[in-house]
N, C-alpha and C. Protein backbone atom coordinates (compact mmCIF):
# COMPACT_ATOMS: atom_id res chain seq x y z
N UNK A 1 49.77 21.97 0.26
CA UNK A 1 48.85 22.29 -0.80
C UNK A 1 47.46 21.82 -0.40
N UNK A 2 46.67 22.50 -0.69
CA UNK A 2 44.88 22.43 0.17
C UNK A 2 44.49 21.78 -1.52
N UNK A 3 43.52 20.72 -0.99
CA UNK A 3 42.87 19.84 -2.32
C UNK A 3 41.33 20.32 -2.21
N UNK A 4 41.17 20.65 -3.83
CA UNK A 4 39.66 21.13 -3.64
C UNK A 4 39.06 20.16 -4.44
N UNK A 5 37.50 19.86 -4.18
CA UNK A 5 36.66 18.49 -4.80
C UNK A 5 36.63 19.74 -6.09
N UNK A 6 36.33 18.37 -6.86
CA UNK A 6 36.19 19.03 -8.63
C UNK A 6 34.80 19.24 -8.59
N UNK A 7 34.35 19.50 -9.64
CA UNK A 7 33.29 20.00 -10.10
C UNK A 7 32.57 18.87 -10.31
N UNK A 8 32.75 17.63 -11.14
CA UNK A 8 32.15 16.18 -10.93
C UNK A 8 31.95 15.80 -9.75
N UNK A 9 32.73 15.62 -8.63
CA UNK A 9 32.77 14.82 -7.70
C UNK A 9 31.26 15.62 -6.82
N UNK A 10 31.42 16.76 -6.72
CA UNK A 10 30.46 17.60 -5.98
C UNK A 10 29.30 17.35 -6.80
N UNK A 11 28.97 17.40 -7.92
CA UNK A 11 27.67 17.11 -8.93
C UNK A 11 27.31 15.41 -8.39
N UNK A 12 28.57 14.60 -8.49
CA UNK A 12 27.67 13.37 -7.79
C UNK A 12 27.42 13.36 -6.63
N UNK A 13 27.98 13.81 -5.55
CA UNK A 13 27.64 14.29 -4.09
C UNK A 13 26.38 14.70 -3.75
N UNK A 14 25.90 15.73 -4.82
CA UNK A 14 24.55 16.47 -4.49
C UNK A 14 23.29 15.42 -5.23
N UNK A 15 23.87 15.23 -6.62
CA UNK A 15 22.75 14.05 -6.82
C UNK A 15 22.44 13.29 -6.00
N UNK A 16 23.51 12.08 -5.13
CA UNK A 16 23.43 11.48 -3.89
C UNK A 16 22.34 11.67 -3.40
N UNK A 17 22.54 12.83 -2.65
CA UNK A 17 22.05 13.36 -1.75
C UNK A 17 20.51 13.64 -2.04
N UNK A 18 20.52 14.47 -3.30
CA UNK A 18 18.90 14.74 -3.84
C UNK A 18 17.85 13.32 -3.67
N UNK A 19 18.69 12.31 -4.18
CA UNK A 19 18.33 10.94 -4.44
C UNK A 19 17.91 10.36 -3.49
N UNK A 20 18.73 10.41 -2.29
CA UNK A 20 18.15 9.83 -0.89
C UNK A 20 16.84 10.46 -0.38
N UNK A 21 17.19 12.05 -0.58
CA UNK A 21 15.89 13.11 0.28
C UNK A 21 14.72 12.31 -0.88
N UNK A 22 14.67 12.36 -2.07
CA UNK A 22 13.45 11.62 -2.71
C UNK A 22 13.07 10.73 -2.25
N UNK A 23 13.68 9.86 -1.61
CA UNK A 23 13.09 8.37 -1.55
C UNK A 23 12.54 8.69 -0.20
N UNK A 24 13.15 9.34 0.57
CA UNK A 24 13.10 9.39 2.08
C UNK A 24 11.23 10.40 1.51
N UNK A 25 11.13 11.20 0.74
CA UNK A 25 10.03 11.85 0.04
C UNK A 25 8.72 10.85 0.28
N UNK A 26 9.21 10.24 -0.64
CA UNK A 26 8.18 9.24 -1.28
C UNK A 26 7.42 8.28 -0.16
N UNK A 27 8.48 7.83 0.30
CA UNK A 27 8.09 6.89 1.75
C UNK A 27 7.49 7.69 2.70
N UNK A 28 7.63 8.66 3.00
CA UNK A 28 6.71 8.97 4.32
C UNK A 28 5.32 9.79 3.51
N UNK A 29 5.59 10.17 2.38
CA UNK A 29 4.29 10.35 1.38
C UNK A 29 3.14 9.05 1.33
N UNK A 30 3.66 7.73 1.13
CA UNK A 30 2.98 6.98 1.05
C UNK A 30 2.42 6.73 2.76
N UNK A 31 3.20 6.78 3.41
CA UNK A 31 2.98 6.08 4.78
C UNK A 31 1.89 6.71 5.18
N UNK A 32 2.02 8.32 4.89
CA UNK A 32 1.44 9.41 5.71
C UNK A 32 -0.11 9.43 5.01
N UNK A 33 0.05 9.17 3.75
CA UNK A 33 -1.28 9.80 3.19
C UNK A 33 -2.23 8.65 2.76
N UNK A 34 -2.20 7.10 3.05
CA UNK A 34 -2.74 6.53 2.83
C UNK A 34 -4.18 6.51 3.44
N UNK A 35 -4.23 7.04 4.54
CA UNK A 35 -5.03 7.36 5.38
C UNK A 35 -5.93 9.32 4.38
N UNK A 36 -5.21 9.89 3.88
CA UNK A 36 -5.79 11.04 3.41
C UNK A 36 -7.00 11.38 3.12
N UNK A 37 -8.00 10.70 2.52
CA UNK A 37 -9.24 11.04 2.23
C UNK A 37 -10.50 9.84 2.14
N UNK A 38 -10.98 9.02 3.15
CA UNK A 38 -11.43 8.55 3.47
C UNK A 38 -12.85 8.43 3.26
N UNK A 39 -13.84 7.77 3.02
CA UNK A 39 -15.11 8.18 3.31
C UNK A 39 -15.62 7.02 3.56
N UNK A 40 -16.79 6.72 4.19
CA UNK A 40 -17.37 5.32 4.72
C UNK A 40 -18.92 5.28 4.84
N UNK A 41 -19.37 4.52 3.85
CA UNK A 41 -20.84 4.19 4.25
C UNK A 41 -21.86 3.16 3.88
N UNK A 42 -21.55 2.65 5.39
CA UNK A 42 -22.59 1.36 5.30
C UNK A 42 -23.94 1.27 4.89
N UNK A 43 -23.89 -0.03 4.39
CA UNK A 43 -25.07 -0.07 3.36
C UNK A 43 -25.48 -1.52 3.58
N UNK A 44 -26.83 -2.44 3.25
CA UNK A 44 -27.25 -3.50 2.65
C UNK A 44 -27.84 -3.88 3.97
N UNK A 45 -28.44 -5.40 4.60
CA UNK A 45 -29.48 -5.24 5.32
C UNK A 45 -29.61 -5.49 6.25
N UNK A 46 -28.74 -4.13 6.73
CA UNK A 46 -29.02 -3.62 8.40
C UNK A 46 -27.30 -4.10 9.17
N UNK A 47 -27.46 -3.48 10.32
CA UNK A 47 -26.34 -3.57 10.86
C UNK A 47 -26.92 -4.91 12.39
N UNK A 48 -26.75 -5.93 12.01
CA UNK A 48 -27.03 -6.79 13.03
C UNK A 48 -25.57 -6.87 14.18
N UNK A 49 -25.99 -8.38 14.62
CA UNK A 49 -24.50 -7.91 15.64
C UNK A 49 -25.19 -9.68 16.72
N UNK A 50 -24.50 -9.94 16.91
CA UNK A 50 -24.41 -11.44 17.62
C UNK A 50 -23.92 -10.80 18.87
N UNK A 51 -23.73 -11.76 19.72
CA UNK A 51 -23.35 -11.83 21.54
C UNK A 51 -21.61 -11.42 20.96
N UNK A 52 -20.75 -12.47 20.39
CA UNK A 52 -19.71 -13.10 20.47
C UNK A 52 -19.14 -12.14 19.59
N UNK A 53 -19.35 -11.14 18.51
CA UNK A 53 -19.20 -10.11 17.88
C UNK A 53 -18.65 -8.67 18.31
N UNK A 54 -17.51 -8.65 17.78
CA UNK A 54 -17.60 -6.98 18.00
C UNK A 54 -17.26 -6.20 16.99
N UNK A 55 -17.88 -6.39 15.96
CA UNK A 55 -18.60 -5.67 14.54
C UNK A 55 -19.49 -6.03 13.95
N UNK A 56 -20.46 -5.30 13.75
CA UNK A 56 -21.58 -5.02 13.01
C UNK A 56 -21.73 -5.92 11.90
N UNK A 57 -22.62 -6.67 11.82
CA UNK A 57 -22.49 -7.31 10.07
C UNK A 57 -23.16 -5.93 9.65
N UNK A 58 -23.02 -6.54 8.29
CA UNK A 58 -23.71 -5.77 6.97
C UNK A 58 -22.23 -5.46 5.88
N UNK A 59 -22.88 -4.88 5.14
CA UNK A 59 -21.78 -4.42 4.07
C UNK A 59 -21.04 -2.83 3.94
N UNK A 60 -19.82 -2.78 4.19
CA UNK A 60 -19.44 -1.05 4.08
C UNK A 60 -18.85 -1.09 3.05
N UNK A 61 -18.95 0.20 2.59
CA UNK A 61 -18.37 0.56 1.49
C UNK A 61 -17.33 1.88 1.40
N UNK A 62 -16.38 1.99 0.96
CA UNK A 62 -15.06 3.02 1.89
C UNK A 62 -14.35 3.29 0.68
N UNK A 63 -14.22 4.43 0.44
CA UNK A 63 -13.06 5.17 -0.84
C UNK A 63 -12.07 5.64 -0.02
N UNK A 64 -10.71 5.15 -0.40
CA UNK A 64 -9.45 5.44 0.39
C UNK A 64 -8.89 5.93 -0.75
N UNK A 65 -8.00 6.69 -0.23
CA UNK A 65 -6.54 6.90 -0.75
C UNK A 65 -5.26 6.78 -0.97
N UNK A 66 -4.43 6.62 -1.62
CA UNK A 66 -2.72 6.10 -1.46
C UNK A 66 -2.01 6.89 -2.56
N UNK A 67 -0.59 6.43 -1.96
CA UNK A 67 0.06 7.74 -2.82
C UNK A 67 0.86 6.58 -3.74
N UNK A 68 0.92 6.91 -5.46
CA UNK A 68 1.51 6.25 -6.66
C UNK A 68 2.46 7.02 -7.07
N UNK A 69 3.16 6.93 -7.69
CA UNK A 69 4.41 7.12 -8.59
C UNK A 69 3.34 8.44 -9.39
N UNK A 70 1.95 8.03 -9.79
CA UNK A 70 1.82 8.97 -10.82
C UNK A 70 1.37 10.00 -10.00
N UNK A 71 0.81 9.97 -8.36
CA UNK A 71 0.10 11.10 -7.79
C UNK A 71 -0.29 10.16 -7.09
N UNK A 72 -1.76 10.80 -6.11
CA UNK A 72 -2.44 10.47 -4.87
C UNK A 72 -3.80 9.48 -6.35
N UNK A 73 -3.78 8.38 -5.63
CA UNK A 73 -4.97 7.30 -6.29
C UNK A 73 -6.04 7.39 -5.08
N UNK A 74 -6.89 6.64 -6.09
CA UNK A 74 -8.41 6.13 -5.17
C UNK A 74 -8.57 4.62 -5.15
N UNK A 75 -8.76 4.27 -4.61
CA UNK A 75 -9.61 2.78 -4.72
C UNK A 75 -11.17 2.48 -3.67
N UNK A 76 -12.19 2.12 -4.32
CA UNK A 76 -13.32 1.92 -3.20
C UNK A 76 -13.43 0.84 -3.25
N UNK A 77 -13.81 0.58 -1.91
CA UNK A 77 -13.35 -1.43 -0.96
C UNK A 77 -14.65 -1.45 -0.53
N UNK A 78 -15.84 -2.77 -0.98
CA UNK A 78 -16.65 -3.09 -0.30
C UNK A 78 -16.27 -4.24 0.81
N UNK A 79 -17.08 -4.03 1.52
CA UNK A 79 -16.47 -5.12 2.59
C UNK A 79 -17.92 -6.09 3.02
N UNK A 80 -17.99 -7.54 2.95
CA UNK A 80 -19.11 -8.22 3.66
C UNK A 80 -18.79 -8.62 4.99
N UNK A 81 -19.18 -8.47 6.15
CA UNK A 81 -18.75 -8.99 7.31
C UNK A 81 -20.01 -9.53 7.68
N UNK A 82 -19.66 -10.85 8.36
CA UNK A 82 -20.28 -11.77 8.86
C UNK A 82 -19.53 -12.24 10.18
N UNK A 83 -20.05 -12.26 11.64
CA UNK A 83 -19.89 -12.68 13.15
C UNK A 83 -18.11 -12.04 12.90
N UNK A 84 -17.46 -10.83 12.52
CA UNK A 84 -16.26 -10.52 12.27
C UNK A 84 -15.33 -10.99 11.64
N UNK A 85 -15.93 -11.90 10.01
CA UNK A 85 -15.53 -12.28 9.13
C UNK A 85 -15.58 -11.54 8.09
N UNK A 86 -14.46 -11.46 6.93
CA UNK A 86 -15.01 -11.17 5.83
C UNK A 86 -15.76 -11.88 4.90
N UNK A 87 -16.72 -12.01 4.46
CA UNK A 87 -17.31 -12.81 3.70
C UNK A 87 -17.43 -12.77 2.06
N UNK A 88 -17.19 -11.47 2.29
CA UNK A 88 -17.22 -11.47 0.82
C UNK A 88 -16.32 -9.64 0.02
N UNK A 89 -15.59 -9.56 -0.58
CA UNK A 89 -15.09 -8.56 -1.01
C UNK A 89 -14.88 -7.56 -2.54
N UNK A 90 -14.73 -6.51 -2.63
CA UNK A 90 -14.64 -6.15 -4.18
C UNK A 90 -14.00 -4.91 -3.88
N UNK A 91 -13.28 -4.72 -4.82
CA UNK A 91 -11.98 -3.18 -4.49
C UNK A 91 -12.15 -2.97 -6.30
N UNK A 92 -12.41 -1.85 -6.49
CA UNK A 92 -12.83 -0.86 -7.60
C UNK A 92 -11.72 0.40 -7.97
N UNK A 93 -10.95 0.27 -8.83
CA UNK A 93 -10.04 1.92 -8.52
C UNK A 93 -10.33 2.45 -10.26
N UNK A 94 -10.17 3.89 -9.96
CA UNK A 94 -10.61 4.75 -10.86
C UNK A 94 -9.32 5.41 -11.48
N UNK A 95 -8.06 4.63 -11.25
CA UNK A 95 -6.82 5.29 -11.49
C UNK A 95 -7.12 5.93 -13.43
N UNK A 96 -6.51 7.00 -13.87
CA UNK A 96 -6.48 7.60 -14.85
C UNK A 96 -4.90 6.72 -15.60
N UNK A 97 -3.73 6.83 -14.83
CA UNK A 97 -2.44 6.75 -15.40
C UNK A 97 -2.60 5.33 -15.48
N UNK A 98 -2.33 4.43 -17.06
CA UNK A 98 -2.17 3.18 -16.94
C UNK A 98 -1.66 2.61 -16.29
N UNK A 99 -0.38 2.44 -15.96
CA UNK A 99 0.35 1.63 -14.61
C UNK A 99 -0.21 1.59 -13.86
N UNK A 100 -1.27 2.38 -13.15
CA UNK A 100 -1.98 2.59 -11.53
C UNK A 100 -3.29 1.70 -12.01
N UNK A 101 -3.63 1.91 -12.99
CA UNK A 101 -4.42 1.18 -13.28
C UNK A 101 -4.81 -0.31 -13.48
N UNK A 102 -3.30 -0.57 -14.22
CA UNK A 102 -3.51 -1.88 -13.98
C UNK A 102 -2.68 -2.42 -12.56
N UNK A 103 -2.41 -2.04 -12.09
CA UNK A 103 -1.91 -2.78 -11.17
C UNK A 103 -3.43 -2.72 -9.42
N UNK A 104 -4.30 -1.51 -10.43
CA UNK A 104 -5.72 -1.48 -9.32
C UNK A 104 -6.13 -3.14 -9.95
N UNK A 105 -6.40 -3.17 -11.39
CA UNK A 105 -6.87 -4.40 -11.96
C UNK A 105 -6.36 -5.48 -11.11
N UNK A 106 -5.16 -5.62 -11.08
CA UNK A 106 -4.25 -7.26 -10.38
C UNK A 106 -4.99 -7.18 -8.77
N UNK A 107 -4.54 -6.38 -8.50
CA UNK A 107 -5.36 -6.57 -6.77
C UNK A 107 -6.51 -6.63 -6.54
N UNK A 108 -7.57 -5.56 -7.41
CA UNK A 108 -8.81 -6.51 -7.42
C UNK A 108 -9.08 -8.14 -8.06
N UNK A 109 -7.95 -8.03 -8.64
CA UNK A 109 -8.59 -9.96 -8.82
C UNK A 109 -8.17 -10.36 -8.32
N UNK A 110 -7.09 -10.35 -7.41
CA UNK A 110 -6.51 -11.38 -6.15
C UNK A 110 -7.37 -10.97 -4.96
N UNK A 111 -7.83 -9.99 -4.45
CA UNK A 111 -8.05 -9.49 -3.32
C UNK A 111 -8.91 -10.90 -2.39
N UNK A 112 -9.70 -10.98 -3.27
CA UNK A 112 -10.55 -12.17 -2.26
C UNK A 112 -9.50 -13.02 -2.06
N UNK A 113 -8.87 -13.69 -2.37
CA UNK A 113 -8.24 -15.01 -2.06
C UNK A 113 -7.41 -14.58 -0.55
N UNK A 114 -7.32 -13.30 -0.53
CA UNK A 114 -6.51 -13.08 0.86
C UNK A 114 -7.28 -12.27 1.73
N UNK A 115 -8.36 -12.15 1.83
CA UNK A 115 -9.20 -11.78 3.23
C UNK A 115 -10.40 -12.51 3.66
N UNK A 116 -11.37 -13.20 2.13
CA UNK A 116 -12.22 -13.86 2.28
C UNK A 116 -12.30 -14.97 3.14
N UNK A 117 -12.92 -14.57 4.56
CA UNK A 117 -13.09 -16.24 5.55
C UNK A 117 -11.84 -15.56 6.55
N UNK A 118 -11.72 -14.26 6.74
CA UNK A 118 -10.33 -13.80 7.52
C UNK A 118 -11.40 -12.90 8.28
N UNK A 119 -11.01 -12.98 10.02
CA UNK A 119 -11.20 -12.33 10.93
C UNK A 119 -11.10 -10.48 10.75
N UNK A 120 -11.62 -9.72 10.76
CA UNK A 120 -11.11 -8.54 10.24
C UNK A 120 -10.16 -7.71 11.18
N UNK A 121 -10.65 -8.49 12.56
CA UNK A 121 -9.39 -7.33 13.10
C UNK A 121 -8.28 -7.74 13.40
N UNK A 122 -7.70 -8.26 12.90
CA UNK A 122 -5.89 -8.19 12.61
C UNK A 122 -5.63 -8.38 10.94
N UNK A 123 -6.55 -8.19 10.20
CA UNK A 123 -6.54 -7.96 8.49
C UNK A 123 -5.68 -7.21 8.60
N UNK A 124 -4.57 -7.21 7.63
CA UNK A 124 -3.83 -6.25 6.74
C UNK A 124 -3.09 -7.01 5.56
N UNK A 125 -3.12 -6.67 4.35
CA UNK A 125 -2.47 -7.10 3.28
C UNK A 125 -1.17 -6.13 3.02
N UNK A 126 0.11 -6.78 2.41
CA UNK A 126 1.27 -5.79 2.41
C UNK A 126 1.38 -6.17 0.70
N UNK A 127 1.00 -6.88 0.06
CA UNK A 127 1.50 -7.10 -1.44
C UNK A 127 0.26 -8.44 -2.20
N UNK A 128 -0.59 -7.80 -3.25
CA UNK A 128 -1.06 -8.95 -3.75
C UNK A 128 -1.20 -8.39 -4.95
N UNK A 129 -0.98 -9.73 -5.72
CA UNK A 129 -0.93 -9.84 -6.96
C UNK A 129 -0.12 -9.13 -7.72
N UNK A 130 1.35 -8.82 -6.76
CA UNK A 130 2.03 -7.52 -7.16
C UNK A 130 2.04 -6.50 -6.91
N UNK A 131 1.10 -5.85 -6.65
CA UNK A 131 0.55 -4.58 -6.08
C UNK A 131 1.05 -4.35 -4.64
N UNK A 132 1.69 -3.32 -4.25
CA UNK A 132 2.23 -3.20 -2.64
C UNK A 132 1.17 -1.90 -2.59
N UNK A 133 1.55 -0.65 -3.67
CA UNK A 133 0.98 0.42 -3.00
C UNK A 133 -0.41 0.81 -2.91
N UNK A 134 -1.04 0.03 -3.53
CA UNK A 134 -3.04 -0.26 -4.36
C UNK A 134 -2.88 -0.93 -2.03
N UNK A 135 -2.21 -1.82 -1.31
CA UNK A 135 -2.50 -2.12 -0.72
C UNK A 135 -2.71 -1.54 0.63
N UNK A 136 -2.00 -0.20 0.61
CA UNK A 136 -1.66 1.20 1.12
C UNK A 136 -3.44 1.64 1.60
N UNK A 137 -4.24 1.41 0.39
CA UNK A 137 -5.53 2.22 0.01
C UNK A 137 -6.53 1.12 0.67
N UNK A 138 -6.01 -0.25 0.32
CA UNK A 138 -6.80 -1.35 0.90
C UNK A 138 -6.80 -1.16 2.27
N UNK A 139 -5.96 -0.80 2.86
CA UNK A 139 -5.62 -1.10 4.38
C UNK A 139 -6.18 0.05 5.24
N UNK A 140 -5.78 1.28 4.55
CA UNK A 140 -6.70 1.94 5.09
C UNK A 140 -8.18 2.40 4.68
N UNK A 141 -8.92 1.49 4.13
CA UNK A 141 -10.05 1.36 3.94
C UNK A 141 -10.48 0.19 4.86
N UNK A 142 -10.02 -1.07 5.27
CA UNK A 142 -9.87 -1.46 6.52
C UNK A 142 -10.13 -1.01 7.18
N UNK A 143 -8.81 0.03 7.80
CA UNK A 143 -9.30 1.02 9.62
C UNK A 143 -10.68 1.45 9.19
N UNK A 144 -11.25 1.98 8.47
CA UNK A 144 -12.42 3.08 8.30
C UNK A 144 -13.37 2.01 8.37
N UNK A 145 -13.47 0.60 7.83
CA UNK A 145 -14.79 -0.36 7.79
C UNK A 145 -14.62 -0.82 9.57
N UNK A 146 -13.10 -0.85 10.45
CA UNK A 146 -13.14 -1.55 11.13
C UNK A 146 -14.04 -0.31 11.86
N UNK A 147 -13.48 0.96 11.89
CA UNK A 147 -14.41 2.09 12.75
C UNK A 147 -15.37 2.32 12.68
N UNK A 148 -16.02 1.84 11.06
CA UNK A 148 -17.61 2.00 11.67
C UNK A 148 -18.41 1.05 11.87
N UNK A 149 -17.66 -0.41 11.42
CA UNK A 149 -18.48 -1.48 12.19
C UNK A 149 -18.37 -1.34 13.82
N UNK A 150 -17.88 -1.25 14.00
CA UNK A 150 -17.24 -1.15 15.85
C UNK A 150 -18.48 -1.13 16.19
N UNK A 151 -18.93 -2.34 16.90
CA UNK A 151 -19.71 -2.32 17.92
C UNK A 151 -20.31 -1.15 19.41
């Protein structure tokens, strides 16, 4: 006698399955598009530069992108660099969907405590103040300050 799957068993099979391809979705959504829409432009007074330096002081300013639960977010990252320090920081997001929003709120108020007085080129933050995916937008607003300070 040949056994056939029921009609349940196959309905949880495919959910399974739907369930994994989502996540597997989501993750290379975030990975891929944090980098998506970028823009960079330095500002404040002047782009100096020391012997021992290999970035530009002055201040950049960079609108990144990352991907949320509610859609693709923004956040814009000023950056102060000093002899390839950060000196001083502020991250701004314009999220619409409350959750994205506040969780832009929590990482801009932690943000300084974890780059301020930090070398910029090996900076990367993976989680502050709660926030993992706001850090997605931070980071690659990073690469873009590190590319156009670049000496």
């Amino acid at each position: 006698m040949t056994s056939h799957p029921t009609t349940a068993g196959l309905r949880r099979t495919l959910a399974t399955g739907m369930a994994g391809a989502g996540l597997l979705l989501l993750t290379g959504c975030a990975i891929g598009s944090a980098n998506a829409d970028n823009s960079s432009t330095p500002t404040g007074s002047g782009s100096t530069q020391t012997s021992a330096s290999s970035y530009s002081d002055g201040v950049y300013t960079v609108d990144a992108d990352y991907v949320a639960p509610s859609g693709v977010e923004t956040v814009s990252v000023s950056i102060t660099l000093t002899d390839d320090v950060v000196t001083a920081v502020s991250v701004t997001g314009d999220a619409v969907d409350h959750e994205a929003r506040e969780f832009q709120e929590r990482f801009a108020g932690g943000i300084a405590s974890e780059v301020v007085g930090r070398d910029i080129a090996d900076l990367s933050v993976s989680r502050v103040s709660g926030a993992s995916l706001t850090s997605n937008g931070f980071n690659a607003a990073l690469d873009e300050v590190r590319s156009e300070a670049l000496a």
